[in-house]
Protein backbone atom coordinates (compact mmCIF):
# COMPACT_ATOMS: atom_id res chain seq x y z
CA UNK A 1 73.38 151.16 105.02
CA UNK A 2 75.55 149.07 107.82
CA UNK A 3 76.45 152.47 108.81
CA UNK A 4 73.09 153.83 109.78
CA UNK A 5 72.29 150.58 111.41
CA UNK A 6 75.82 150.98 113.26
CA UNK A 7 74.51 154.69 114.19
CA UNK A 8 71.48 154.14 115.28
CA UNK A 9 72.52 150.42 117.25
CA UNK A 10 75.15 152.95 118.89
CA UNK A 11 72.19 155.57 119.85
CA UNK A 12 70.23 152.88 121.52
CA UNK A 13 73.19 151.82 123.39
CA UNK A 14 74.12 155.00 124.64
CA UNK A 15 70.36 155.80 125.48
CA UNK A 16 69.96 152.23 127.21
CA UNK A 17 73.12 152.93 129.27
CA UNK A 18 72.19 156.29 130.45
CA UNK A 19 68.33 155.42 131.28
CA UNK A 20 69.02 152.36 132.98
CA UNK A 21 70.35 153.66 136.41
CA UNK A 22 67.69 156.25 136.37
CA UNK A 23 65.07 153.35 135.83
CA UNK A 24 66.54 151.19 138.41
CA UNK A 25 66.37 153.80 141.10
CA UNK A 26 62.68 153.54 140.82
CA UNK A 27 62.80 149.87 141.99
CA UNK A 28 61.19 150.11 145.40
CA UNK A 29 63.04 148.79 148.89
CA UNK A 30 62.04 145.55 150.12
CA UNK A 31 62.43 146.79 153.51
CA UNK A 32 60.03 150.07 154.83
CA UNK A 33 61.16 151.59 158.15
CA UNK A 34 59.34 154.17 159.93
CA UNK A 35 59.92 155.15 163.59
CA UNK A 36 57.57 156.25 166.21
CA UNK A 37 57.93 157.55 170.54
CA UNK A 38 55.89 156.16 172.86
CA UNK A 39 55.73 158.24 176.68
CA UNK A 40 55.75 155.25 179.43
CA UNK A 41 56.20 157.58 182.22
CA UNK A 42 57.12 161.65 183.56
CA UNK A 43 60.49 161.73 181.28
CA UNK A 44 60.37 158.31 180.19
CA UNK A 45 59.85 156.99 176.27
CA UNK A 46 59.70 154.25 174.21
CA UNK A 47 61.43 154.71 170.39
CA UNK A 48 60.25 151.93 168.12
CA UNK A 49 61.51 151.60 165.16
CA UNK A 50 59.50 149.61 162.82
CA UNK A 51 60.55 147.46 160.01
CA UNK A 52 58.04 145.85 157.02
CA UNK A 53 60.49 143.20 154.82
CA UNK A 54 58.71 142.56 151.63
CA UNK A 55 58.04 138.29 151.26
CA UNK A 56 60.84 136.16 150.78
CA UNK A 57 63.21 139.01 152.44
CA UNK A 58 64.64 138.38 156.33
CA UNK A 59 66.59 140.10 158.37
CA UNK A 60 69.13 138.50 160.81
CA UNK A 61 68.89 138.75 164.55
CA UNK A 62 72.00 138.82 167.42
CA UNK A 63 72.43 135.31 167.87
CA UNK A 64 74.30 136.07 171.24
CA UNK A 65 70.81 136.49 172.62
CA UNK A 66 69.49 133.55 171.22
CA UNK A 67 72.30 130.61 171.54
CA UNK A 68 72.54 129.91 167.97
CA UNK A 69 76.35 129.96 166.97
CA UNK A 70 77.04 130.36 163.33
CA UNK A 71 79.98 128.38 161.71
CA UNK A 72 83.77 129.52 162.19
CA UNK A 73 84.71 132.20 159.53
CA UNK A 74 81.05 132.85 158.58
CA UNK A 75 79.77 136.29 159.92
CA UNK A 76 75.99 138.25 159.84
CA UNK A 77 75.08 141.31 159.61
CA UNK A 78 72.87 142.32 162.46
CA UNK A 79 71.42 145.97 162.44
CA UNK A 80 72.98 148.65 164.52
CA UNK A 81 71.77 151.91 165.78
CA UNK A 82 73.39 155.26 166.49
CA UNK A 83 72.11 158.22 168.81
CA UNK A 84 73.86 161.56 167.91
CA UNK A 85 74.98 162.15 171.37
CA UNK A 86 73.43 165.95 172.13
CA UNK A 87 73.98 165.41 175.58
CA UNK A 88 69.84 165.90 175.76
CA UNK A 89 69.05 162.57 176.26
CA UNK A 90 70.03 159.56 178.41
CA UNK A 91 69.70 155.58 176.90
CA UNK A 92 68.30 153.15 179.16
CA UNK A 93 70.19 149.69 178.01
CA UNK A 94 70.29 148.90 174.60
CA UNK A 95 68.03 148.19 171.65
CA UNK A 96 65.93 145.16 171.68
CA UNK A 97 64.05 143.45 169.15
CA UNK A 98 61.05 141.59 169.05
CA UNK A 99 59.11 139.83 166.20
CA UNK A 100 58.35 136.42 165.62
CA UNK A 101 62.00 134.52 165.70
CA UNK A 102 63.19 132.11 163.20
CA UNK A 103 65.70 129.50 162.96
CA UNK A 104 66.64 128.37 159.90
CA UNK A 105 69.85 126.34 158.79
CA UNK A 106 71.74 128.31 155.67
CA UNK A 107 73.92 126.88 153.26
CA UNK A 108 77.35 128.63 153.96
CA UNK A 109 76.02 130.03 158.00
CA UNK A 110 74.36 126.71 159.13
CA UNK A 111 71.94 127.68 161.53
CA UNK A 112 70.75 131.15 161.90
CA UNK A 113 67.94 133.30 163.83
CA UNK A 114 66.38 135.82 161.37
CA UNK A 115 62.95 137.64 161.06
CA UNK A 116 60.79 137.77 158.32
CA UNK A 117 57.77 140.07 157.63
CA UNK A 118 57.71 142.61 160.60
CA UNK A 119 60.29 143.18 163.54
CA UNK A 120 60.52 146.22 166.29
CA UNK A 121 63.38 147.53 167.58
CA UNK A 122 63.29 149.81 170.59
CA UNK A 123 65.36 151.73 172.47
CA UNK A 124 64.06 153.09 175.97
CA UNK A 125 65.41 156.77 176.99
CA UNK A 126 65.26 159.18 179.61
CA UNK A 127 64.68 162.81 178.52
CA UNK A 128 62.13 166.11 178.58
CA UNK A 129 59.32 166.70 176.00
CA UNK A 130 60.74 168.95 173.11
CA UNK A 131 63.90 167.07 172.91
CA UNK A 132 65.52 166.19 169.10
CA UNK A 133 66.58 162.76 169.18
CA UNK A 134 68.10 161.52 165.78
CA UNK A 135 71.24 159.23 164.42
CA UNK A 136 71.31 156.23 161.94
CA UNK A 137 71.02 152.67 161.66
CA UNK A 138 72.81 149.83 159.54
CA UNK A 139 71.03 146.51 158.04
CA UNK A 140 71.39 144.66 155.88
CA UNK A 141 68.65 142.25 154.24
CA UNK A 142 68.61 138.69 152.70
CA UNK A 143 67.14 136.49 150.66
CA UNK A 144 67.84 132.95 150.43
CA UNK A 145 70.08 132.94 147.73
CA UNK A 146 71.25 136.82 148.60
CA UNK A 147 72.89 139.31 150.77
CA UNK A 148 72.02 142.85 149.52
CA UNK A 149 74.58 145.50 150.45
CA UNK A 150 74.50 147.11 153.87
CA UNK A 151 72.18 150.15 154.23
CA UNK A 152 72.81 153.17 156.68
CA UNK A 153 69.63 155.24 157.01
CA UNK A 154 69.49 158.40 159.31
CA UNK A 155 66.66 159.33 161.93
CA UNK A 156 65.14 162.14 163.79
CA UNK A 157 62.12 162.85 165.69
CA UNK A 158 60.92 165.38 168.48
CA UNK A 159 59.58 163.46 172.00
CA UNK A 160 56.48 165.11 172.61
């Protein structure tokens, strides 16, 4: 009898080990991106880039542009964005954000500037209708208590 009971405790195991990752890959994002192009002028377009955090999730923003300095040692992770340079397209400055801006004093960063909920980021470029712009982006989101691992997601979309 212990046998059986050995066998089939060793079954579930395996099974339970095997199904697990599949059943955690179904766990949705806290954070949904989406990107869109807005024309502002003859050759000239807006790319926002759109970001929904789930509640209780933030992500940090560039304290350079906001005077908070974090403590000595302690570093954030602020996204980043890359254009695959086709030579199609020309940037106009960099990518700004804008959302409602928090500061907040964290245990081991002491005071921070984050956004919760909803942020934009755009990037303003010079370029003709018809032309593929694409290339990734790196963030990283946090909870209170938690830093989740840094995500790099690709991009693409025809200006029309």
């Amino acid at each position: 009898m212990p046998v059986k009971r050995l066998k089939c405790l060793l079954l579930i195991l395996i099974f339970a080990g095997v199904a697990a990752p599949a059943f955690a890959q179904n766990i949705p994002s806290p954070a949904r991106w989406n990107w869109t192009c807005k024309k502002l002028a003859e050759n000239k377009y807006e790319l926002v880039f759109h970001l929904e955090l789930k509640k209780g999730y933030h992500i940090f923003a560039d304290d350079d542009t906001h005077g908070i300095k974090r403590k000595k040692g302690n570093t954030i992770m602020v996204p980043s964005f890359k254009f695959d340079n086709t030579g199609e397209f020309e940037l106009e400055g960099t990518v700004s954000s804008k959302g409602i801006l928090e500061t907040k004093k964290m245990k081991h960063l002491g005071l921070v500037n984050l956004y919760t909920y909803k942020v934009l980021y755009v990037q303003n470029l010079k370029t003709k209708p018809g032309t593929r712009v694409s290339g990734s982006f790196t963030y990283q989101i946090c909870t209170d208590e938690e830093a989740m691992e840094p995500i790099t997601e690709r991009f693409g979309m025809v200006i029309k």
